[in-house]
PDB file of N, CA and C in Angstrom:
ATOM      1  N   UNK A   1      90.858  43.656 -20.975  1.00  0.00           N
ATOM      2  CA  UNK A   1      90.806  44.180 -22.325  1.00  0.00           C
ATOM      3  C   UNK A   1      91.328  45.625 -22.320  1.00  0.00           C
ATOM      4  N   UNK A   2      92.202  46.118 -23.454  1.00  0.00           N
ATOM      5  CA  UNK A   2      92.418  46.877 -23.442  1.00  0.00           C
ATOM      6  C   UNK A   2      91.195  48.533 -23.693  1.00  0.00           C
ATOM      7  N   UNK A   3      91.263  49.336 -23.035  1.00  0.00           N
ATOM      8  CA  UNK A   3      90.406  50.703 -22.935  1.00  0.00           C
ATOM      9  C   UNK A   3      89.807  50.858 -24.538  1.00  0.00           C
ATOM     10  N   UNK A   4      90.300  50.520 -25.381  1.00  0.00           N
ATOM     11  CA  UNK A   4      90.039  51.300 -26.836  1.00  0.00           C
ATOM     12  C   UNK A   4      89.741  50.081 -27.367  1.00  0.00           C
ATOM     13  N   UNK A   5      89.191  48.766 -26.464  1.00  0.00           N
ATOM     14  CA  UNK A   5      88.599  47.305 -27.354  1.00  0.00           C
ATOM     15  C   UNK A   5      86.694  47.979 -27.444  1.00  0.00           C
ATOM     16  N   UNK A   6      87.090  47.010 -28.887  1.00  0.00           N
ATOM     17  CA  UNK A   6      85.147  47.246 -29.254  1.00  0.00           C
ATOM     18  C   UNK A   6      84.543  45.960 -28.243  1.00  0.00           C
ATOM     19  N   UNK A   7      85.723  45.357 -27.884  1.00  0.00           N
ATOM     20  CA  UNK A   7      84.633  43.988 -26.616  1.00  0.00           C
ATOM     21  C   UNK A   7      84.770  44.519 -25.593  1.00  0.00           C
ATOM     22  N   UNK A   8      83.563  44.487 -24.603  1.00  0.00           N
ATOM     23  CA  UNK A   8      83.568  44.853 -23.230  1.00  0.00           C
ATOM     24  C   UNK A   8      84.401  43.546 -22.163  1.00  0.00           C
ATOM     25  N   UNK A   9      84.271  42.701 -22.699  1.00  0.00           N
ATOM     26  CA  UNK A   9      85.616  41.656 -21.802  1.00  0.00           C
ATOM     27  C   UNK A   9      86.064  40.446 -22.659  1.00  0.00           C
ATOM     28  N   UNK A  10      86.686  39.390 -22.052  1.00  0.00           N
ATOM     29  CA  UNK A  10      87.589  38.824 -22.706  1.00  0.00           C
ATOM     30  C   UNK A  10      86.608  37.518 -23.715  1.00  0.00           C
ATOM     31  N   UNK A  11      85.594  37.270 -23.029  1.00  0.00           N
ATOM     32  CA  UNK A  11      84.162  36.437 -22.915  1.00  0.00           C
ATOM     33  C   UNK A  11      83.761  36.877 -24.364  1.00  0.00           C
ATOM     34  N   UNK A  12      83.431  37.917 -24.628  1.00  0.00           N
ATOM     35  CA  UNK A  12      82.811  38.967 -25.882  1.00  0.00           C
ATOM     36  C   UNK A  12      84.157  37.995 -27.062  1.00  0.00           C
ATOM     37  N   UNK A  13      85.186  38.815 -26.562  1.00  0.00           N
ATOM     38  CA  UNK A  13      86.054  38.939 -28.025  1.00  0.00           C
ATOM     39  C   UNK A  13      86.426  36.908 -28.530  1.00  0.00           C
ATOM     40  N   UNK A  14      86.663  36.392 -26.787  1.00  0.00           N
ATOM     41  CA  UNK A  14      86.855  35.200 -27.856  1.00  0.00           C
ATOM     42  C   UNK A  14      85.591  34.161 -28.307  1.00  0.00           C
ATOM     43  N   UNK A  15      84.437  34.980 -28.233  1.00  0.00           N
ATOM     44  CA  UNK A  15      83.347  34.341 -28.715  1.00  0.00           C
ATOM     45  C   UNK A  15      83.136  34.904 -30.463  1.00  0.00           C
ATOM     46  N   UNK A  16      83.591  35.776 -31.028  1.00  0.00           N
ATOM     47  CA  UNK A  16      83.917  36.149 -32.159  1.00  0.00           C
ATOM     48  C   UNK A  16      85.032  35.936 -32.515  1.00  0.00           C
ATOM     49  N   UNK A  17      86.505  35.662 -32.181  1.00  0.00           N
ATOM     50  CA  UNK A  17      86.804  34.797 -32.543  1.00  0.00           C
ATOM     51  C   UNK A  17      87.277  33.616 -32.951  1.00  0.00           C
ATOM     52  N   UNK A  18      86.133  32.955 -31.914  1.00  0.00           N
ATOM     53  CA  UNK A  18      86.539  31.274 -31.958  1.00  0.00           C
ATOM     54  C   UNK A  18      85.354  30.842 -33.379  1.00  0.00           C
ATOM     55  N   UNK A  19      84.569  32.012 -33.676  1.00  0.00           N
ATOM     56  CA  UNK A  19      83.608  31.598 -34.412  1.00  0.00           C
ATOM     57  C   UNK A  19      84.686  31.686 -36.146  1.00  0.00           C
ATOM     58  N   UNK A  20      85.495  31.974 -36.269  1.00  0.00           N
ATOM     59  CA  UNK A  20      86.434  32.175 -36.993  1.00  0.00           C
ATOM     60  C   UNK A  20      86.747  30.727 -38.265  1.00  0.00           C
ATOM     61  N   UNK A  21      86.015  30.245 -38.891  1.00  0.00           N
ATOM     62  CA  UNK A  21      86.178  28.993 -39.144  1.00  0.00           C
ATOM     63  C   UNK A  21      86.535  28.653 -40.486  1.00  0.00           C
ATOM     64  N   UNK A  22      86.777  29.923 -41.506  1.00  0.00           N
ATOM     65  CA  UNK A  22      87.080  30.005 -42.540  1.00  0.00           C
ATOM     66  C   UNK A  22      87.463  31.198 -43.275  1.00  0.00           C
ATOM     67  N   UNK A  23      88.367  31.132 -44.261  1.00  0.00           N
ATOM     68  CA  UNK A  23      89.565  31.974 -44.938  1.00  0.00           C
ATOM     69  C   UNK A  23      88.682  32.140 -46.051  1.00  0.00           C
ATOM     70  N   UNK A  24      88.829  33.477 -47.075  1.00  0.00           N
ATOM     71  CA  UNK A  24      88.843  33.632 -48.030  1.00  0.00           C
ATOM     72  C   UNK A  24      89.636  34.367 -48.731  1.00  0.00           C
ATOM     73  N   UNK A  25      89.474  33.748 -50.061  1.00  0.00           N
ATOM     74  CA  UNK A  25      90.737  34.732 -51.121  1.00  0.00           C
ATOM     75  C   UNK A  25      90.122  35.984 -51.721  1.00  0.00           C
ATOM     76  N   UNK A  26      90.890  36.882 -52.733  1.00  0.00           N
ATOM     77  CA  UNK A  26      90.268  37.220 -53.646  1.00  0.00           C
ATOM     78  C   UNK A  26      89.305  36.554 -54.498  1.00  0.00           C
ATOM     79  N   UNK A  27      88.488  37.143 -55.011  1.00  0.00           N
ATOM     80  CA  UNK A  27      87.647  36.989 -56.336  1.00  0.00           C
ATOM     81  C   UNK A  27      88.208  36.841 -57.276  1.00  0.00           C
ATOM     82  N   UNK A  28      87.825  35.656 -58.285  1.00  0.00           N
ATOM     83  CA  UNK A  28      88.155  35.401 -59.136  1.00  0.00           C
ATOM     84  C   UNK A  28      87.612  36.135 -60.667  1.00  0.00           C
ATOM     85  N   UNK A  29      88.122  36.073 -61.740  1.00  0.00           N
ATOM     86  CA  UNK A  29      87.397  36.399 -62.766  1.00  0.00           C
ATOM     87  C   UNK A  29      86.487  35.436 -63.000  1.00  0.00           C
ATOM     88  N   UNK A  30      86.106  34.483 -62.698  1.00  0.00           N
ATOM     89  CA  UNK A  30      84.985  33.544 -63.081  1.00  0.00           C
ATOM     90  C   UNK A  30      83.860  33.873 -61.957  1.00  0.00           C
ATOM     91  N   UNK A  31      84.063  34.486 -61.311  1.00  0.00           N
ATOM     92  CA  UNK A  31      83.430  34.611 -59.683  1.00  0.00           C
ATOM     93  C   UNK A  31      83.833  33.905 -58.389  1.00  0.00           C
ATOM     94  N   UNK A  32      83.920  33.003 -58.952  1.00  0.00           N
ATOM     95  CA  UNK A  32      84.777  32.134 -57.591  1.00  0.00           C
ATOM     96  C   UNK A  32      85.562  32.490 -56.666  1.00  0.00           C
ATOM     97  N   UNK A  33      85.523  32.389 -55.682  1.00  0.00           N
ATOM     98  CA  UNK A  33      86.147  32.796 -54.643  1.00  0.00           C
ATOM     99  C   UNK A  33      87.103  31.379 -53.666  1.00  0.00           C
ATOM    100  N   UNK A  34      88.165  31.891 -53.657  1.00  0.00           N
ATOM    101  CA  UNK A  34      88.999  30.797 -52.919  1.00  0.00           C
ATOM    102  C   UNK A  34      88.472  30.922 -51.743  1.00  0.00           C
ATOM    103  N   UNK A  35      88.728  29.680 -51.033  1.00  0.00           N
ATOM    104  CA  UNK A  35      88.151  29.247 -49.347  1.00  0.00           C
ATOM    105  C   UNK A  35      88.885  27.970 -48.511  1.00  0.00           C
ATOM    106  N   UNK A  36      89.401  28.336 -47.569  1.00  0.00           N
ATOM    107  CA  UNK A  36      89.783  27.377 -46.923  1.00  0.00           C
ATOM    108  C   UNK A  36      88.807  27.476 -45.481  1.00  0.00           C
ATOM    109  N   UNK A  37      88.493  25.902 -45.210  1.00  0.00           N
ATOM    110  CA  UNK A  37      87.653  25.926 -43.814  1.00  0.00           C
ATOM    111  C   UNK A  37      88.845  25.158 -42.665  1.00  0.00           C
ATOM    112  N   UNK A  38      88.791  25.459 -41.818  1.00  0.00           N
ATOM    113  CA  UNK A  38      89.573  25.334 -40.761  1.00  0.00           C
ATOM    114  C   UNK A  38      89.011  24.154 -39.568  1.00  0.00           C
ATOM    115  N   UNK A  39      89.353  23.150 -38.938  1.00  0.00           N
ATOM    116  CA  UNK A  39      88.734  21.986 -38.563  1.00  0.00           C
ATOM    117  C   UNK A  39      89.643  21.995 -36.794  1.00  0.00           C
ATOM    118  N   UNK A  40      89.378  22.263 -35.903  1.00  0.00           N
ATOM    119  CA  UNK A  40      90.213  22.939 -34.380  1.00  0.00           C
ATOM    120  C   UNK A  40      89.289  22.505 -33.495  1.00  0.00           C
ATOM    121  N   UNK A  41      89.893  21.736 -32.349  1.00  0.00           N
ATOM    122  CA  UNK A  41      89.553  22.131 -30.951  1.00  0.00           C
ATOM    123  C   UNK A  41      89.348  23.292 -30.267  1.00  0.00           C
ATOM    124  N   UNK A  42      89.019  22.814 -28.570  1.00  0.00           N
ATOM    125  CA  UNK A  42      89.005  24.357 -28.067  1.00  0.00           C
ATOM    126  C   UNK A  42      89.914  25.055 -28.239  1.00  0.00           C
ATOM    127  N   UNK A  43      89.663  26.125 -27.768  1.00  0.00           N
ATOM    128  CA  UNK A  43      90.467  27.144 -28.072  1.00  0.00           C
ATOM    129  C   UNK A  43      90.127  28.689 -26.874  1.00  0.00           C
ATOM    130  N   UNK A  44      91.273  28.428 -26.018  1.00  0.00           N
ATOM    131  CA  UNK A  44      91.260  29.273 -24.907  1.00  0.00           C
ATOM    132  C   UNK A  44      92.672  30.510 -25.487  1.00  0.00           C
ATOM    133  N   UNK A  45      92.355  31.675 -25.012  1.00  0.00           N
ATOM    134  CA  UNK A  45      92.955  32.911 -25.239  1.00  0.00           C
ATOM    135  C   UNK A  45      93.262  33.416 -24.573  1.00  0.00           C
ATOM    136  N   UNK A  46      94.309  34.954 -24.116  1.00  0.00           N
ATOM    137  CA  UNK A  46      94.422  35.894 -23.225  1.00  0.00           C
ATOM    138  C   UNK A  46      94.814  36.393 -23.572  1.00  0.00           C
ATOM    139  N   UNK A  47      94.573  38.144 -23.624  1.00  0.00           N
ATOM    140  CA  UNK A  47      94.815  39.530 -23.994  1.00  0.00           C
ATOM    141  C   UNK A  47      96.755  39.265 -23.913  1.00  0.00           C
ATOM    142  N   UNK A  48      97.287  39.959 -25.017  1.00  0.00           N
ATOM    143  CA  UNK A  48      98.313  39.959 -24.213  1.00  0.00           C
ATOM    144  C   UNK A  48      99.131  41.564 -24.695  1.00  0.00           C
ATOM    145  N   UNK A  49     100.290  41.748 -24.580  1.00  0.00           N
ATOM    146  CA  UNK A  49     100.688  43.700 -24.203  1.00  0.00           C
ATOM    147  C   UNK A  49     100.678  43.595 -25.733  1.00  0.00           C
ATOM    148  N   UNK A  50     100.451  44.905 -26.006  1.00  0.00           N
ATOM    149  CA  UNK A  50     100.741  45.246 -27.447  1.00  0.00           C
ATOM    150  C   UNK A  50     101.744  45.929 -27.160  1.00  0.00           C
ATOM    151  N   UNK A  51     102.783  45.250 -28.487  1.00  0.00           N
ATOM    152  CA  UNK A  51     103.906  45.972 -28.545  1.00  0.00           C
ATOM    153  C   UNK A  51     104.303  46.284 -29.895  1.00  0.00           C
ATOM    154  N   UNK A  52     104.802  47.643 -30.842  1.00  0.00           N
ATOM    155  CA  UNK A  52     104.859  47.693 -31.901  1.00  0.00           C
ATOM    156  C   UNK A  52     105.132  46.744 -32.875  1.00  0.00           C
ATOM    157  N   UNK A  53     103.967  46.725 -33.597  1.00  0.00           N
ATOM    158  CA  UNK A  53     104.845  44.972 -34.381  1.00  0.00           C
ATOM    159  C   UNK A  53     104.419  45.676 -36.256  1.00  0.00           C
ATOM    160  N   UNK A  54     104.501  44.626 -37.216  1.00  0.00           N
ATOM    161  CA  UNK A  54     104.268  45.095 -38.317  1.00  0.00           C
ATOM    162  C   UNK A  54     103.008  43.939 -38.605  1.00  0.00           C
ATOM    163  N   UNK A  55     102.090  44.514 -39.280  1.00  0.00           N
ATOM    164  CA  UNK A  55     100.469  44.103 -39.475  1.00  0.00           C
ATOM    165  C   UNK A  55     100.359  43.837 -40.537  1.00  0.00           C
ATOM    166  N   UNK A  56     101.108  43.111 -41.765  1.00  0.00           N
ATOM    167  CA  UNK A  56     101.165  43.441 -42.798  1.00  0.00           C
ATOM    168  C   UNK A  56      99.721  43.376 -43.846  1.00  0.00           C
ATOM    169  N   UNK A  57      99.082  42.332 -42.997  1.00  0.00           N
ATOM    170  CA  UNK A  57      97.928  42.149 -43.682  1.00  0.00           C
ATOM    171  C   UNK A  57      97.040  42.928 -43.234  1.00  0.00           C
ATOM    172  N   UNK A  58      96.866  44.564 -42.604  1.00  0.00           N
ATOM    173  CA  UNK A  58      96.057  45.086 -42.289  1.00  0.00           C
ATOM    174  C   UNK A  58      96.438  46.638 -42.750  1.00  0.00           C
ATOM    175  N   UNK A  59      97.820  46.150 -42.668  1.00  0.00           N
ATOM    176  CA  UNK A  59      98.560  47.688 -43.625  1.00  0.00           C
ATOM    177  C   UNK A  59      98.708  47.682 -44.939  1.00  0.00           C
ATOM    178  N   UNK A  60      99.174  46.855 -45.846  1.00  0.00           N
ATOM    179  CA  UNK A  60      99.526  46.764 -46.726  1.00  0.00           C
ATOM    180  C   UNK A  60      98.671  47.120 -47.710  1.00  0.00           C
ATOM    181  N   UNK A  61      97.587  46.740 -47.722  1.00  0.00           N
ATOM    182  CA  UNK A  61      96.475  47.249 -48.584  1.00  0.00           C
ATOM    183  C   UNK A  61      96.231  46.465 -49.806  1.00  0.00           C
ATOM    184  N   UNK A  62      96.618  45.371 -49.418  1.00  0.00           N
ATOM    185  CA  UNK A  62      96.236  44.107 -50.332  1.00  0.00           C
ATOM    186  C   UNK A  62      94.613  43.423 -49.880  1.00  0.00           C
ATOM    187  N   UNK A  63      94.408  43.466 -48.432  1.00  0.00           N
ATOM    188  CA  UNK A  63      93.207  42.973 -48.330  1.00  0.00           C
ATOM    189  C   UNK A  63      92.413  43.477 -47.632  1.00  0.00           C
ATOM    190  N   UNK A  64      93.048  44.944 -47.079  1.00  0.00           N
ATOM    191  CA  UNK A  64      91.835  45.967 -46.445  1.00  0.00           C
ATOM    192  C   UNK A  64      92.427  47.119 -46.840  1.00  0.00           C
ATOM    193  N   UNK A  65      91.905  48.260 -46.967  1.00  0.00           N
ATOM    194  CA  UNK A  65      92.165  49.510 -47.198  1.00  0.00           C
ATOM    195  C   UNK A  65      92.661  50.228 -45.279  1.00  0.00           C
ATOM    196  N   UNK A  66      93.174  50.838 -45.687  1.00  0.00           N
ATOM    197  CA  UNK A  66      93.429  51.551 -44.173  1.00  0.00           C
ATOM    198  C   UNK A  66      92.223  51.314 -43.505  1.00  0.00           C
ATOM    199  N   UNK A  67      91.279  52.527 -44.082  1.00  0.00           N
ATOM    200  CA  UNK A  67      89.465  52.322 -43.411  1.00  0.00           C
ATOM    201  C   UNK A  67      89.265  51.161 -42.772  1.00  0.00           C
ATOM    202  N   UNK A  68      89.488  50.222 -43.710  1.00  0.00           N
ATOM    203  CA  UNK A  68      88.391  49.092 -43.595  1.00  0.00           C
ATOM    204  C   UNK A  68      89.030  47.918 -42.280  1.00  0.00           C
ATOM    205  N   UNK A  69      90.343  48.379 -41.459  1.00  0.00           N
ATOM    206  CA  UNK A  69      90.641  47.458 -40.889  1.00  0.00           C
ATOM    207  C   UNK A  69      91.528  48.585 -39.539  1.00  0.00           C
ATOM    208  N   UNK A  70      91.695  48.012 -38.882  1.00  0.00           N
ATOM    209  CA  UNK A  70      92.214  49.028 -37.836  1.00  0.00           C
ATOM    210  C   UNK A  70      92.575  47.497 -36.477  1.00  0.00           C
ATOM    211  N   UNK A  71      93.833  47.490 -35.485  1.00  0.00           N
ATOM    212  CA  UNK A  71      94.074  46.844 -34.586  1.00  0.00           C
ATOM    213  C   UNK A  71      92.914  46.657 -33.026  1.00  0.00           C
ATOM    214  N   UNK A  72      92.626  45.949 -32.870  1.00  0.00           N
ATOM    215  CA  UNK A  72      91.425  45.919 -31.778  1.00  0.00           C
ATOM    216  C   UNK A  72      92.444  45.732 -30.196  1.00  0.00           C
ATOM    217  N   UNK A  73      92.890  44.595 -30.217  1.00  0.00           N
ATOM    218  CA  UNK A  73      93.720  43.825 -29.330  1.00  0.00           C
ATOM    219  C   UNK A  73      94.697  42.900 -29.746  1.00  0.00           C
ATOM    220  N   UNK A  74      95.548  42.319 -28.772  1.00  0.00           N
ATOM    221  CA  UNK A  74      96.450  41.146 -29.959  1.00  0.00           C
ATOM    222  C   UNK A  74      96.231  39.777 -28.814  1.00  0.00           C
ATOM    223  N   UNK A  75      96.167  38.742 -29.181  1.00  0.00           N
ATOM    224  CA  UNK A  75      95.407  37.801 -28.031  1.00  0.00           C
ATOM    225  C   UNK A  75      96.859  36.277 -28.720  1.00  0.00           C
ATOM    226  N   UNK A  76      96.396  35.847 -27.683  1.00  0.00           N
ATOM    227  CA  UNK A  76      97.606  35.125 -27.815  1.00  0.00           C
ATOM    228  C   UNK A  76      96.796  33.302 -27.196  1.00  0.00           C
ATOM    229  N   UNK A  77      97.172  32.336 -28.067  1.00  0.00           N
ATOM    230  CA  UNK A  77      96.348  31.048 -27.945  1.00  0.00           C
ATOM    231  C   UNK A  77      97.565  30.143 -28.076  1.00  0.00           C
ATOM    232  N   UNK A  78      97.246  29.076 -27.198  1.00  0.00           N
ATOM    233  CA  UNK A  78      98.727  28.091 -27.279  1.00  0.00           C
ATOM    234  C   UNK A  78      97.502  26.888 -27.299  1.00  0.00           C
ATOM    235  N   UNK A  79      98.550  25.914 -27.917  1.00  0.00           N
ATOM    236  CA  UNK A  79      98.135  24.503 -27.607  1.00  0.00           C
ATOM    237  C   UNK A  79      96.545  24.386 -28.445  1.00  0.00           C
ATOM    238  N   UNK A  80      96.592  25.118 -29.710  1.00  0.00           N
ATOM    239  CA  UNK A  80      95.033  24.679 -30.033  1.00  0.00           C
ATOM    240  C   UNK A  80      95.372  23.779 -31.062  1.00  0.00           C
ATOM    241  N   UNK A  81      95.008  22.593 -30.705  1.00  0.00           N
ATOM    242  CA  UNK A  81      94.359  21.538 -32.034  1.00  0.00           C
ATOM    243  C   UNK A  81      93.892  22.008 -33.027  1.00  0.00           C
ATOM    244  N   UNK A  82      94.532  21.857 -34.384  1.00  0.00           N
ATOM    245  CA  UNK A  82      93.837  22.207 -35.813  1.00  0.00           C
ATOM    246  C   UNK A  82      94.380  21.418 -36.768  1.00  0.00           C
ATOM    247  N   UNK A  83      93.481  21.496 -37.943  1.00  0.00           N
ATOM    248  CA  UNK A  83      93.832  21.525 -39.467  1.00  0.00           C
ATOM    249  C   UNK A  83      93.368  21.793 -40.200  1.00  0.00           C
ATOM    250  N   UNK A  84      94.366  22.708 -41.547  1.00  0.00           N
ATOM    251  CA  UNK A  84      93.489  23.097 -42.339  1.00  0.00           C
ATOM    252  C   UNK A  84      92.812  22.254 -43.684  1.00  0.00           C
ATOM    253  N   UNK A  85      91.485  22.065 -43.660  1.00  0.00           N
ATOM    254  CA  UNK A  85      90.996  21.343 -45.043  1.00  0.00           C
ATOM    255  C   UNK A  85      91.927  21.918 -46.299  1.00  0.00           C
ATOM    256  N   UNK A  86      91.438  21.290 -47.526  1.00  0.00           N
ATOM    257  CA  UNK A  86      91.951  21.289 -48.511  1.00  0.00           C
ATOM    258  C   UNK A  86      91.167  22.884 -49.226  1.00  0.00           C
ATOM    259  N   UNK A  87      91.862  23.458 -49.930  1.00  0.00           N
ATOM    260  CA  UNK A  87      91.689  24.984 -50.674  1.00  0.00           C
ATOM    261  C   UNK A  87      90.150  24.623 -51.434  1.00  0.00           C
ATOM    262  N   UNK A  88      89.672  25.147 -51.951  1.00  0.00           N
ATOM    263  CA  UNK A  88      87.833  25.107 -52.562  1.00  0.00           C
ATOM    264  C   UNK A  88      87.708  26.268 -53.293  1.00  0.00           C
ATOM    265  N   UNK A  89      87.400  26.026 -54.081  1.00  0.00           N
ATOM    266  CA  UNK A  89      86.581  27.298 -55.023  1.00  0.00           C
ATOM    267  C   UNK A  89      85.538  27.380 -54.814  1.00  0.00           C
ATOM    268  N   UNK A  90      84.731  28.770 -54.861  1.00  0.00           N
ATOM    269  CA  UNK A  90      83.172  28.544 -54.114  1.00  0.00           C
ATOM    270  C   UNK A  90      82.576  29.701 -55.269  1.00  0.00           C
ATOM    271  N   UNK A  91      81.296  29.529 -55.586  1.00  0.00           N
ATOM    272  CA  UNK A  91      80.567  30.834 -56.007  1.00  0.00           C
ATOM    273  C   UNK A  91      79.968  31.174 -54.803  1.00  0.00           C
ATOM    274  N   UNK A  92      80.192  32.468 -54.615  1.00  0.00           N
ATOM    275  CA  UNK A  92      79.242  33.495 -53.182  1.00  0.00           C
ATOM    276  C   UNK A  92      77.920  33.180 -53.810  1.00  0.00           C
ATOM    277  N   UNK A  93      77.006  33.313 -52.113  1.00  0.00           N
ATOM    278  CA  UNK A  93      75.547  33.320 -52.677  1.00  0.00           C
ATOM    279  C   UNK A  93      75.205  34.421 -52.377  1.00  0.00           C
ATOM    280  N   UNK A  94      73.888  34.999 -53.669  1.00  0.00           N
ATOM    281  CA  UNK A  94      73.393  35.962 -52.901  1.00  0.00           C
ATOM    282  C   UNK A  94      73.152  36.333 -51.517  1.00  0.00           C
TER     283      UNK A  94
END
């Protein structure tokens, strides 16, 4: 892991996130919130070099503010079995 990871080894990070099992959208004006759940096999990982890339969904500021999101590591997964379910509208619960 790289020196400046919030996981102390590789064990830590892909146990957060293999727990990874669903998407959400914006909020809706009705409240609803879009959701997709994600349906995958195992899923094995390894750190791999960071090299300048563009983040768009962490820069852009459509779904995090600078603050709220920052690069940890970049991990790299081959060969995982998936599919994604069908899109859902959900009301959040308290």
């Amino acid at each position: 892991m790289p020196r400046t990871s919030r996981f102390n080894n590789m064990e830590s990070a892909s146990a957060f996130l293999t727990e990874l099992y669903t998407a959400f959208g914006a909020k809706r004006s009705d409240g609803r919130v879009e959701v997709v759940r994600l349906a995958r096999g195992p899923w094995r990982s390894k750190v791999a070099e960071h090299r300048v890339g563009v983040y768009e969904a962490m820069q852009s500021g459509l779904l995090f503010s600078r603050s709220q999101a920052e690069l940890d590591s970049v991990f790299v997964a081959v060969n995982v079995p998936y599919r994604w379910n069908r899109l859902g509208l959900e009301r959040p619960t308290p």
